[in-house]
Each structure stands twice: as structure tokens, then as C-alpha cells.
Protein backbone atom coordinates (compact mmCIF):
# COMPACT_ATOMS: atom_id res chain seq x y z
CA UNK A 1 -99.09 109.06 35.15
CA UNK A 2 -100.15 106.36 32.37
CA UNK A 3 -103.54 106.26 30.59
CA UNK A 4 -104.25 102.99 28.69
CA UNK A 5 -107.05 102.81 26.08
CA UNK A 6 -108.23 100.22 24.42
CA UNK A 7 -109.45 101.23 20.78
CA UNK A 8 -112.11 103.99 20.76
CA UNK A 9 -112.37 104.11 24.86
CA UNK A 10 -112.41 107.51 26.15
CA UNK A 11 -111.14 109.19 29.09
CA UNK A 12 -110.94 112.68 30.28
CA UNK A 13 -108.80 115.21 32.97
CA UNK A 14 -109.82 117.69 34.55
CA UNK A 15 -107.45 120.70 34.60
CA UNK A 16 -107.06 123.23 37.17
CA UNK A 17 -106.57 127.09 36.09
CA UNK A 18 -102.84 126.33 36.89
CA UNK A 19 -102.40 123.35 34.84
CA UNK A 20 -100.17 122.41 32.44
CA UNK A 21 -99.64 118.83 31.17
CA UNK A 22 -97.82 117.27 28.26
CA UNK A 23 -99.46 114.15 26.42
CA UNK A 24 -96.94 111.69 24.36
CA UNK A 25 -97.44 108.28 23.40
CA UNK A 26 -95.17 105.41 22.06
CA UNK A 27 -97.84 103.47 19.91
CA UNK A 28 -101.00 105.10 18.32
CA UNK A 29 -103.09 107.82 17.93
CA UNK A 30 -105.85 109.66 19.47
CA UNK A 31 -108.05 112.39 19.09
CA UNK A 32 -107.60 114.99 22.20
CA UNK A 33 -109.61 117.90 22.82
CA UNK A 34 -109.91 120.63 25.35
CA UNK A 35 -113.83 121.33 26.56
CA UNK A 36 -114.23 125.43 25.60
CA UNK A 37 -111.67 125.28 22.74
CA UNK A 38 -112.39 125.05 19.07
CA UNK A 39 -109.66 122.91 17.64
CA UNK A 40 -108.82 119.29 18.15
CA UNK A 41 -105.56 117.99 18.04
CA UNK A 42 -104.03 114.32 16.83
CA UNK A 43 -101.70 112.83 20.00
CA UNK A 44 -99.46 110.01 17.48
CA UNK A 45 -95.51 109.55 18.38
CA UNK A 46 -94.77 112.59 15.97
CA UNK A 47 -96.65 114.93 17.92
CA UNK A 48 -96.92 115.37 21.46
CA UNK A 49 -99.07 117.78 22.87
CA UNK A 50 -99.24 120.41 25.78
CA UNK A 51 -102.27 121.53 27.51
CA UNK A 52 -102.97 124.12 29.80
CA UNK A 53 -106.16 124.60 31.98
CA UNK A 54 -108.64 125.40 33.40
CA UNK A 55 -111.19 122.55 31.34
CA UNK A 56 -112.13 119.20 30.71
CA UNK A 57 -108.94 117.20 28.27
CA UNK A 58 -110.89 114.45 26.56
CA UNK A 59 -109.02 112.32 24.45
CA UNK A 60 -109.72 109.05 22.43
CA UNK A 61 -108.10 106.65 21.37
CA UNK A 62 -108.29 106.48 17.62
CA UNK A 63 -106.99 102.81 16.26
CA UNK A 64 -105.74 100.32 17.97
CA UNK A 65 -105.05 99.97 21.80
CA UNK A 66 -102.45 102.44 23.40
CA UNK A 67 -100.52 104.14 26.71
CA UNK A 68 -100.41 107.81 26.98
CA UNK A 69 -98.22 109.28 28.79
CA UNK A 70 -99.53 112.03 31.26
CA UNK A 71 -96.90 114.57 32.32
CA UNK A 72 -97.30 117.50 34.74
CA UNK A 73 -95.02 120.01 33.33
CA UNK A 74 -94.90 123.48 35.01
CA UNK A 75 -97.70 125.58 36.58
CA UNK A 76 -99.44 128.11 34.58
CA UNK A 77 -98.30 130.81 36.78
CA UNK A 78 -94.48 130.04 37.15
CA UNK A 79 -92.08 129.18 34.75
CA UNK A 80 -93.34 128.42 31.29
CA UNK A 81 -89.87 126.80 29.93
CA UNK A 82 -90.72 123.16 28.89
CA UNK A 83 -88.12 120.62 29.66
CA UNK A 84 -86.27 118.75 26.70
CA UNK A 85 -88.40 115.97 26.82
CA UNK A 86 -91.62 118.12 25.70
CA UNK A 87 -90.09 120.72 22.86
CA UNK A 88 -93.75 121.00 21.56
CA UNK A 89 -95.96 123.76 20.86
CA UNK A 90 -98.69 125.22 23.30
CA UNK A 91 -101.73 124.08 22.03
CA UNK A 92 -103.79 126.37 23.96
């Protein structure tokens, strides 16, 4: 799935107890933060980012229109192994 933002638009996903999805862009950067948790993360094309649920994923986009690339990687509950195109840290 593909998100496109223009500059400062928001959107948000909702993630189920066994979610786990993986946010990378190509152009960019937004703000991304998990309803419940503390820290807030930058998405830019350095740093990808994993999520896993349950919450609310909010993310913004910070300066200048971009495409975010949504990626359901593996269920909470099964295998945690991320596949080579994710080798990011849990940032949960």
C-alpha cells in the first residue's frame, strides 16, 4: 500500500494487536508516531521504520510532498524475522 502526502497533511493507521508494518519512503521526511508511545520517530530514505500494534500510527509529512510506502511485514505472533528489504530496528 502507498500513502501520498502533500506537505504537512496527515494521515493515520490503525493497527491491530497482531500488526506489524514497515514504513520507507523514496523522497522526504515525516514525523511518525505511535498513539500510547512516548517517542517519535523521523521516516526520511535513511531510516525506515517498523511498527507493531495494537494503536493509532500517525505520521506527517514534514517538507515537501511525498509517497510512503506501507508494508505488512509479519504478524506479531509468528515469525518476527524481517525480510531484506526492511533490516531496521523495532521501534516499538
Amino acid at each position: 500500500m502507498q500513502i501520498s502526502l502533500k506537505c504537512r497533511a496527515v494521515a493515520s493507521l490503525d493497527l491491530g494487536a497482531d500488526d506489524c508494518l514497515g514504513l520507507t519512503t523514496r523522497g522526504g521526511s515525516a514525523w511518525v508516531t505511535l498513539e500510547g508511545d512516548s517517542e517519535d520517530f523521523a521516516l526520511s530514505t535513511t531510516s525506515p521504520l517498523k511498527f507493531t500494534g495494537p494503536g493509532r500510527l500517525v505520521i506527517e509529512a514534514l517538507e515537501n510532498d511525498m509517497i510512503i510506502r506501507v508494508e505488512h511485514l509479519t504478524s506479531v505472533l509468528g515469525d518476527s524475522s524481517l525480510s531484506p528489504a526492511f533490516p531496521m530496528p523495532n521501534r516499538h
